[in-house]
C-alpha atoms as a PDB file:
ATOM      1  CA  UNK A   1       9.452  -3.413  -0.138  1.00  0.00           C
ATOM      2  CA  UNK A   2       8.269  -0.770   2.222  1.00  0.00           C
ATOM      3  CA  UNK A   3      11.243  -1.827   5.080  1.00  0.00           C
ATOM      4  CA  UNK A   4      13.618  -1.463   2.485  1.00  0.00           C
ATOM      5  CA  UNK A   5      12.694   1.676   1.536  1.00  0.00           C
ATOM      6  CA  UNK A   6      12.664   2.870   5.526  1.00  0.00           C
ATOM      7  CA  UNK A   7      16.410   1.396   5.960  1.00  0.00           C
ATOM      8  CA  UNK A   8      17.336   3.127   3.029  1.00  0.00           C
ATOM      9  CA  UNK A   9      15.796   6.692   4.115  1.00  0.00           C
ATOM     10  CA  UNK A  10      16.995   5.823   7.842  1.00  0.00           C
ATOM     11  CA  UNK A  11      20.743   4.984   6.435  1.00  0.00           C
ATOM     12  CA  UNK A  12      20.995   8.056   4.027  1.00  0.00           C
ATOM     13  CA  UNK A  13      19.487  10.698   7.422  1.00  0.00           C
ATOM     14  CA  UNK A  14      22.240   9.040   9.026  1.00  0.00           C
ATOM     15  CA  UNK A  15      25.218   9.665   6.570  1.00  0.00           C
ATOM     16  CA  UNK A  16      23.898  13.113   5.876  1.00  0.00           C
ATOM     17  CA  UNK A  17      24.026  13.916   9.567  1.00  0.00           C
ATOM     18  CA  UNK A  18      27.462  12.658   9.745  1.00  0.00           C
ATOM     19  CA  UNK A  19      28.100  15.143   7.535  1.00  0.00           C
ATOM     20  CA  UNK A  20      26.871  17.884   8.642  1.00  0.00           C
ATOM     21  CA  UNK A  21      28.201  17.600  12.057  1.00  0.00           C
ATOM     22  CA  UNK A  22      31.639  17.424  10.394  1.00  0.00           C
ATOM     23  CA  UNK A  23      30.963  20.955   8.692  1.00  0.00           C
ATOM     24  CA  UNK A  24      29.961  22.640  12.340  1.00  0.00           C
ATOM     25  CA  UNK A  25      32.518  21.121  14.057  1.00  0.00           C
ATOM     26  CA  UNK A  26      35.151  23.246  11.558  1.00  0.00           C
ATOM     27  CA  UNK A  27      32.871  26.231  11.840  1.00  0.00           C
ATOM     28  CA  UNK A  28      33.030  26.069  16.055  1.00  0.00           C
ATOM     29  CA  UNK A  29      37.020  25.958  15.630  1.00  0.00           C
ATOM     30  CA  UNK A  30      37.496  29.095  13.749  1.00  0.00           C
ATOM     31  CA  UNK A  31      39.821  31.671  14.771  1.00  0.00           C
ATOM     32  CA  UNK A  32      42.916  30.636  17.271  1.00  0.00           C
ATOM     33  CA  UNK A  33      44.992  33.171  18.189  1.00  0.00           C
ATOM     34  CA  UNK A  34      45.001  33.854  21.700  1.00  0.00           C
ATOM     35  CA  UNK A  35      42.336  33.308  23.842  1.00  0.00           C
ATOM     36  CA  UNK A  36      40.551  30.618  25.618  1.00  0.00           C
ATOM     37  CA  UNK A  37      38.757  28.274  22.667  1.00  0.00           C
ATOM     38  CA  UNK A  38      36.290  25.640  23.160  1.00  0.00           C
ATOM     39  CA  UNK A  39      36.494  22.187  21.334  1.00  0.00           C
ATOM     40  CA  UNK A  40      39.994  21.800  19.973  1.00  0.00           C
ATOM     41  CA  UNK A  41      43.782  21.963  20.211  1.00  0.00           C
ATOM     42  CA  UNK A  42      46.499  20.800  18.166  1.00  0.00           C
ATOM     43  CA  UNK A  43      48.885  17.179  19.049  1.00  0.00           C
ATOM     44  CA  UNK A  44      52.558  16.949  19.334  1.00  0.00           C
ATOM     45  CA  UNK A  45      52.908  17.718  15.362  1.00  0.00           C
ATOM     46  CA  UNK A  46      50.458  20.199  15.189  1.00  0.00           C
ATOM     47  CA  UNK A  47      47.183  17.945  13.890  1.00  0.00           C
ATOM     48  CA  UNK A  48      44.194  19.148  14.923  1.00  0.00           C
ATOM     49  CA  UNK A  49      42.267  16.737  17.849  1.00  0.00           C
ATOM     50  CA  UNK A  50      39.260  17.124  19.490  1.00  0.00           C
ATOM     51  CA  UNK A  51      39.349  18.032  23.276  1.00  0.00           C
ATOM     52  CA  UNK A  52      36.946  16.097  25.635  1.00  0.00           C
ATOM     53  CA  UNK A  53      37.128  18.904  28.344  1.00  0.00           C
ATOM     54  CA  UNK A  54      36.375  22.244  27.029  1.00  0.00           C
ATOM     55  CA  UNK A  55      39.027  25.299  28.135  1.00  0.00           C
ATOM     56  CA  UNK A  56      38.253  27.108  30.918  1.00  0.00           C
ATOM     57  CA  UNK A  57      38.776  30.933  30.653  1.00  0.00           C
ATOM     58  CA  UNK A  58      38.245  33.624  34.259  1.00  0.00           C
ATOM     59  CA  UNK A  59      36.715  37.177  34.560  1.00  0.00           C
ATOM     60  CA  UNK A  60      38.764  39.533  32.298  1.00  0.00           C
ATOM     61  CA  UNK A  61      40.430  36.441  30.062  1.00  0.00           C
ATOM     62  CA  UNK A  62      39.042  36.318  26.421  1.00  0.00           C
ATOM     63  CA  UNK A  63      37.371  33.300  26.081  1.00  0.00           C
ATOM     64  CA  UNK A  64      36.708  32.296  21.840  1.00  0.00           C
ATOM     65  CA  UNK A  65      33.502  30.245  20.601  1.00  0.00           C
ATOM     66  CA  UNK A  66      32.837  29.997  17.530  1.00  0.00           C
ATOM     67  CA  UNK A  67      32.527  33.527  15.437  1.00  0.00           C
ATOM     68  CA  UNK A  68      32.779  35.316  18.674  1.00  0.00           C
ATOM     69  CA  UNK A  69      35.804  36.108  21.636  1.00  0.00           C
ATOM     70  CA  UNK A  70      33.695  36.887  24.810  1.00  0.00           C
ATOM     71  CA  UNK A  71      35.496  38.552  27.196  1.00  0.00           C
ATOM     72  CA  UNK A  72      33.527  38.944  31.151  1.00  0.00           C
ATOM     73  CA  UNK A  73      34.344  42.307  32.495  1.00  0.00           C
ATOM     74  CA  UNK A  74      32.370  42.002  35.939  1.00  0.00           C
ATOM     75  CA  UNK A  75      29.568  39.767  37.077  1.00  0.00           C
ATOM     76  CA  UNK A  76      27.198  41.941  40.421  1.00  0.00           C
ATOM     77  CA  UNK A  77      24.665  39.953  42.025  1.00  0.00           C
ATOM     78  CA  UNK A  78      21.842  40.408  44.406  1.00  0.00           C
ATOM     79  CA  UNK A  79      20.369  43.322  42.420  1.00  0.00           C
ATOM     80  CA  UNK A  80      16.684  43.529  42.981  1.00  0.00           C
ATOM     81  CA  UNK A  81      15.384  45.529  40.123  1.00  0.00           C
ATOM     82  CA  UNK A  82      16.882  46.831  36.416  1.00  0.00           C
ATOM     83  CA  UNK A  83      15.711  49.899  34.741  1.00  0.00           C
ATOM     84  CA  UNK A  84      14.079  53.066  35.789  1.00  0.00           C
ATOM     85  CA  UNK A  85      10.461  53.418  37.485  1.00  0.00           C
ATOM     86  CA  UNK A  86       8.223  53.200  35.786  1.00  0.00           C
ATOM     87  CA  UNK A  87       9.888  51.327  33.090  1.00  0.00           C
ATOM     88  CA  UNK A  88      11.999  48.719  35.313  1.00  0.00           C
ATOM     89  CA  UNK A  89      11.642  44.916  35.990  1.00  0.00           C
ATOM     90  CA  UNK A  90      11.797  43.056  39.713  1.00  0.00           C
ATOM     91  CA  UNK A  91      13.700  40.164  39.904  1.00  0.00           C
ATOM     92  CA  UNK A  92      11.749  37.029  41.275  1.00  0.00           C
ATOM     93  CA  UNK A  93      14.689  36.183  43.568  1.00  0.00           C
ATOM     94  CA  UNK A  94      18.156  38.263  42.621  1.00  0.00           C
ATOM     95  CA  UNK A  95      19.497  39.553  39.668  1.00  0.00           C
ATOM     96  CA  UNK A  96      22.783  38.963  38.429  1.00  0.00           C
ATOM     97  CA  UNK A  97      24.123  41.643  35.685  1.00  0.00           C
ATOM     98  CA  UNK A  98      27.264  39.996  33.550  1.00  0.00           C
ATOM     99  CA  UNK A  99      29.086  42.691  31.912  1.00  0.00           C
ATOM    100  CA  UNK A 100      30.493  40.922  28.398  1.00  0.00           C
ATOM    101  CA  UNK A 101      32.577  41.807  25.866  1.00  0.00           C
ATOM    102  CA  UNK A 102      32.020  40.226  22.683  1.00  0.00           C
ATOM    103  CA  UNK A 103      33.622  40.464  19.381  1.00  0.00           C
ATOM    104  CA  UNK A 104      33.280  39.151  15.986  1.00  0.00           C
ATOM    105  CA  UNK A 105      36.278  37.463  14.790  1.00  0.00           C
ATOM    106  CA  UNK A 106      34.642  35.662  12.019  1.00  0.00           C
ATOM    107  CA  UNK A 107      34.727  36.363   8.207  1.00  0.00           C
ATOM    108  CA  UNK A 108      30.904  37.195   8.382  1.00  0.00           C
ATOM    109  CA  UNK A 109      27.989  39.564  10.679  1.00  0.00           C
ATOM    110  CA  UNK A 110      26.644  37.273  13.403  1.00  0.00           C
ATOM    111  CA  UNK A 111      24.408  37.996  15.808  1.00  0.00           C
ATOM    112  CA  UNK A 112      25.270  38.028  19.250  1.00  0.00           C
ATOM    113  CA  UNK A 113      21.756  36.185  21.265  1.00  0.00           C
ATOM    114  CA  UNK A 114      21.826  36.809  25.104  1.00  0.00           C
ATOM    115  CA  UNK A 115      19.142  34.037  25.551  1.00  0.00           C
ATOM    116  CA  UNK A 116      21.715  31.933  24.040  1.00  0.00           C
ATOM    117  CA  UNK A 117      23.982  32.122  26.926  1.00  0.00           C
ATOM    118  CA  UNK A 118      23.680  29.920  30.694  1.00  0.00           C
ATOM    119  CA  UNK A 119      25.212  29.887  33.823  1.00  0.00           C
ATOM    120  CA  UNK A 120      25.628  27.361  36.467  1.00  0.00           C
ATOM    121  CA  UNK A 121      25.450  26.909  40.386  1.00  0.00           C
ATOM    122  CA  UNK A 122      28.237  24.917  42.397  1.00  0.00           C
ATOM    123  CA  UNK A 123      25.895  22.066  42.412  1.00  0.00           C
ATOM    124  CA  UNK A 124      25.605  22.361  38.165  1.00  0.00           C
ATOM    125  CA  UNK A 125      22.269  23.754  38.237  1.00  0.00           C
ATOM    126  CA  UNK A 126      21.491  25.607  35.041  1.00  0.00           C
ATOM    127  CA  UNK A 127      20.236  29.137  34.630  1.00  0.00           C
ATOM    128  CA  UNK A 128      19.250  31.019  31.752  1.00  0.00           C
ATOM    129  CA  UNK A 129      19.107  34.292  29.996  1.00  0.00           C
ATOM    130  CA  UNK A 130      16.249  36.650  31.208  1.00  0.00           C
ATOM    131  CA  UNK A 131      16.195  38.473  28.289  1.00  0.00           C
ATOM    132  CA  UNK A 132      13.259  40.624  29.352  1.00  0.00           C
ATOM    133  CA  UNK A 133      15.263  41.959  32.131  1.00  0.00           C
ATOM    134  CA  UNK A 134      18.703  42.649  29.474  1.00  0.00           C
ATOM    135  CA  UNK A 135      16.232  45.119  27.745  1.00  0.00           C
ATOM    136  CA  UNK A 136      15.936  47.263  30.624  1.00  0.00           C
ATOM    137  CA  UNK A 137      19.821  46.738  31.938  1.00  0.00           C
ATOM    138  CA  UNK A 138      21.115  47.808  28.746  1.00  0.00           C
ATOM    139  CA  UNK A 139      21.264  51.224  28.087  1.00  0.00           C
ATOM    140  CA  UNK A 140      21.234  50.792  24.187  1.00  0.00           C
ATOM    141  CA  UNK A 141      19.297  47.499  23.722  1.00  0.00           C
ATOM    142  CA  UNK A 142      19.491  47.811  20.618  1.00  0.00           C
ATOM    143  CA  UNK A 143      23.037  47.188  19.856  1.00  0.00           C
ATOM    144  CA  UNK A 144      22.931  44.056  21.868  1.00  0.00           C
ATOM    145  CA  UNK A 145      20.299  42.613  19.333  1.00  0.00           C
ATOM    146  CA  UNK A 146      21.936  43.960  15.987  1.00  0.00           C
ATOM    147  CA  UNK A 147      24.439  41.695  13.803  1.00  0.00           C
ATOM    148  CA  UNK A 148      27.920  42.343  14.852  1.00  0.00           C
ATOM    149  CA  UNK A 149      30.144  42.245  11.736  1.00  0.00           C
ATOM    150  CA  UNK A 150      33.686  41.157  11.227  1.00  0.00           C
ATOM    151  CA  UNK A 151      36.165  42.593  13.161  1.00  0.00           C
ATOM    152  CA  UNK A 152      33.499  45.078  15.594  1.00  0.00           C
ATOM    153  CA  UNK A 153      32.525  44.655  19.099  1.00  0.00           C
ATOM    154  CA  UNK A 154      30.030  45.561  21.603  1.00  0.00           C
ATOM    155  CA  UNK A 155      29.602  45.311  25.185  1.00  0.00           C
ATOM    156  CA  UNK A 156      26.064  44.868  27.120  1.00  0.00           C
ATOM    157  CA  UNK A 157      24.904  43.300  30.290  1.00  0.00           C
ATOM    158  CA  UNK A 158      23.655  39.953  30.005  1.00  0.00           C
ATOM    159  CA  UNK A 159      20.760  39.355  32.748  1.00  0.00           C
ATOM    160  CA  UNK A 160      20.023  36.060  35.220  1.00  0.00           C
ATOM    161  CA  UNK A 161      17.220  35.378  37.628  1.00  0.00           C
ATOM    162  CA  UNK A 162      17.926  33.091  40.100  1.00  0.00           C
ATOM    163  CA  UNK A 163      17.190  32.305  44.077  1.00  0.00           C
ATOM    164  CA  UNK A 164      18.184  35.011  46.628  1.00  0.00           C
ATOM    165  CA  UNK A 165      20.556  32.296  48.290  1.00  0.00           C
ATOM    166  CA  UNK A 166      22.313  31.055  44.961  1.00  0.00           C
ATOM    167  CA  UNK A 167      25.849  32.140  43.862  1.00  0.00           C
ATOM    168  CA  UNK A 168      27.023  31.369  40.562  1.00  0.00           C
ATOM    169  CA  UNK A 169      29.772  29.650  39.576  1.00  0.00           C
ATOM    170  CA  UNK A 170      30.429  29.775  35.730  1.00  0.00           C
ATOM    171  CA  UNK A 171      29.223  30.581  32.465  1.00  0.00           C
ATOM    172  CA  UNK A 172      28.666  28.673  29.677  1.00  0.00           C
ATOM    173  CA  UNK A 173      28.997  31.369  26.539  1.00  0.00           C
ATOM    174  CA  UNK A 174      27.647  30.509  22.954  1.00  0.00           C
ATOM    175  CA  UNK A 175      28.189  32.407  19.283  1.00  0.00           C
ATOM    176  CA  UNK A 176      24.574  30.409  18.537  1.00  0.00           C
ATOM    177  CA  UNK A 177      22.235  28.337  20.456  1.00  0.00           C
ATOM    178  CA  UNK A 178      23.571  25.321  18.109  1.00  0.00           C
ATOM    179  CA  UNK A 179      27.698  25.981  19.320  1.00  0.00           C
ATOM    180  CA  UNK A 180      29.346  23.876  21.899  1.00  0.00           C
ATOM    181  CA  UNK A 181      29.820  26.744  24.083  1.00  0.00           C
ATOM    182  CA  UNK A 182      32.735  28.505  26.048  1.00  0.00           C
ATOM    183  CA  UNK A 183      33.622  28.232  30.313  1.00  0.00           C
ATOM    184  CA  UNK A 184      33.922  31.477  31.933  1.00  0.00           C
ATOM    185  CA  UNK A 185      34.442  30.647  35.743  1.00  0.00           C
ATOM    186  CA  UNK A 186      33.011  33.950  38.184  1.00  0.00           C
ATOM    187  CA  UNK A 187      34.913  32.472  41.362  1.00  0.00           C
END
């Protein structure tokens, strides 16, 4: 009795999760005019298929995931400290500042989370978000943290820590830390 009831709990988590995943997958493709867009295109008779390679958008190109077109404006590295003395932050090897552009294109607010986003090395090593340091590179931190709604925009400086002899490569941009994510190559 009791492994029947386990197969049966096991096999219904299963179907439920199938679902689900169906439901996101719609949500990630919303909005596809113009733009770079992650995780689908359209056949020969315009059906919808699923991509295995995500698009690949450069510095300047929009670039759409999700709720939210990101569009990089300039990416500086080697900068050894953000903010103003006293109130600044050192880097533990070299900043780099990424200047983004993001706006809602949704139907709904969503809020735009830096620590969401991750950029890569040459040799695919990943990087994250220093969030600490975004606070004190953004002039108005506060607009960075604040739901953007349908239709607005707002442009901040999204910070990364990483090795004095490191150059990055590309970004990997995300409307949520659950979205498949958007290229942005910096070379």
């Amino acid at each position: 009795m009791r492994k029947t009831t386990t197969l049966a709990l096991l096999a219904t988590g299963l179907i439920a999760l199938g679902c689900g995943s169906g439901a996101a997958d719609k949500a990630n493709s919303s909005g596809d005019e113009g733009g770079v867009k992650a995780g689908s295109s359209t056949d020969d008779k315009g059906d919808a298929k699923t991509e295995e390679k995500p698009a690949t958008a450069k510095i300047g190109q929009p670039a759409r995931d999700g709720k939210f077109e990101f569009t990089v404006k300039s990416s500086k590295c080697g900068v050894a400290k953000v903010g103003s003395s006293p109130l600044d932050q050192k880097a533990q090897g070299q900043f780099c500042l990424v200047t983004v552009n993001v706006k809602n294109i949704g139907k709904e607010a969503q809020m735009f989370d830096g620590s969401s986003q991750k950029a890569y090395a040459a040799d695919g090593t990943e990087y994250s978000a220093d969030t600490g340091a975004a606070i004190y590179a953004n002039k108005n931190a506060e607009t960075f943290l604040n739901d953007v709604n349908p239709g607005n925009q707002v442009t901040g400086v999204v910070v990364f820590d990483i090795p004095k002899n490191v150059k990055l490569t590309k970004l990997e941009l995300h409307d949520s830390p659950f979205s498949g994510g958007v290229d942005v190559t910096l070379s």
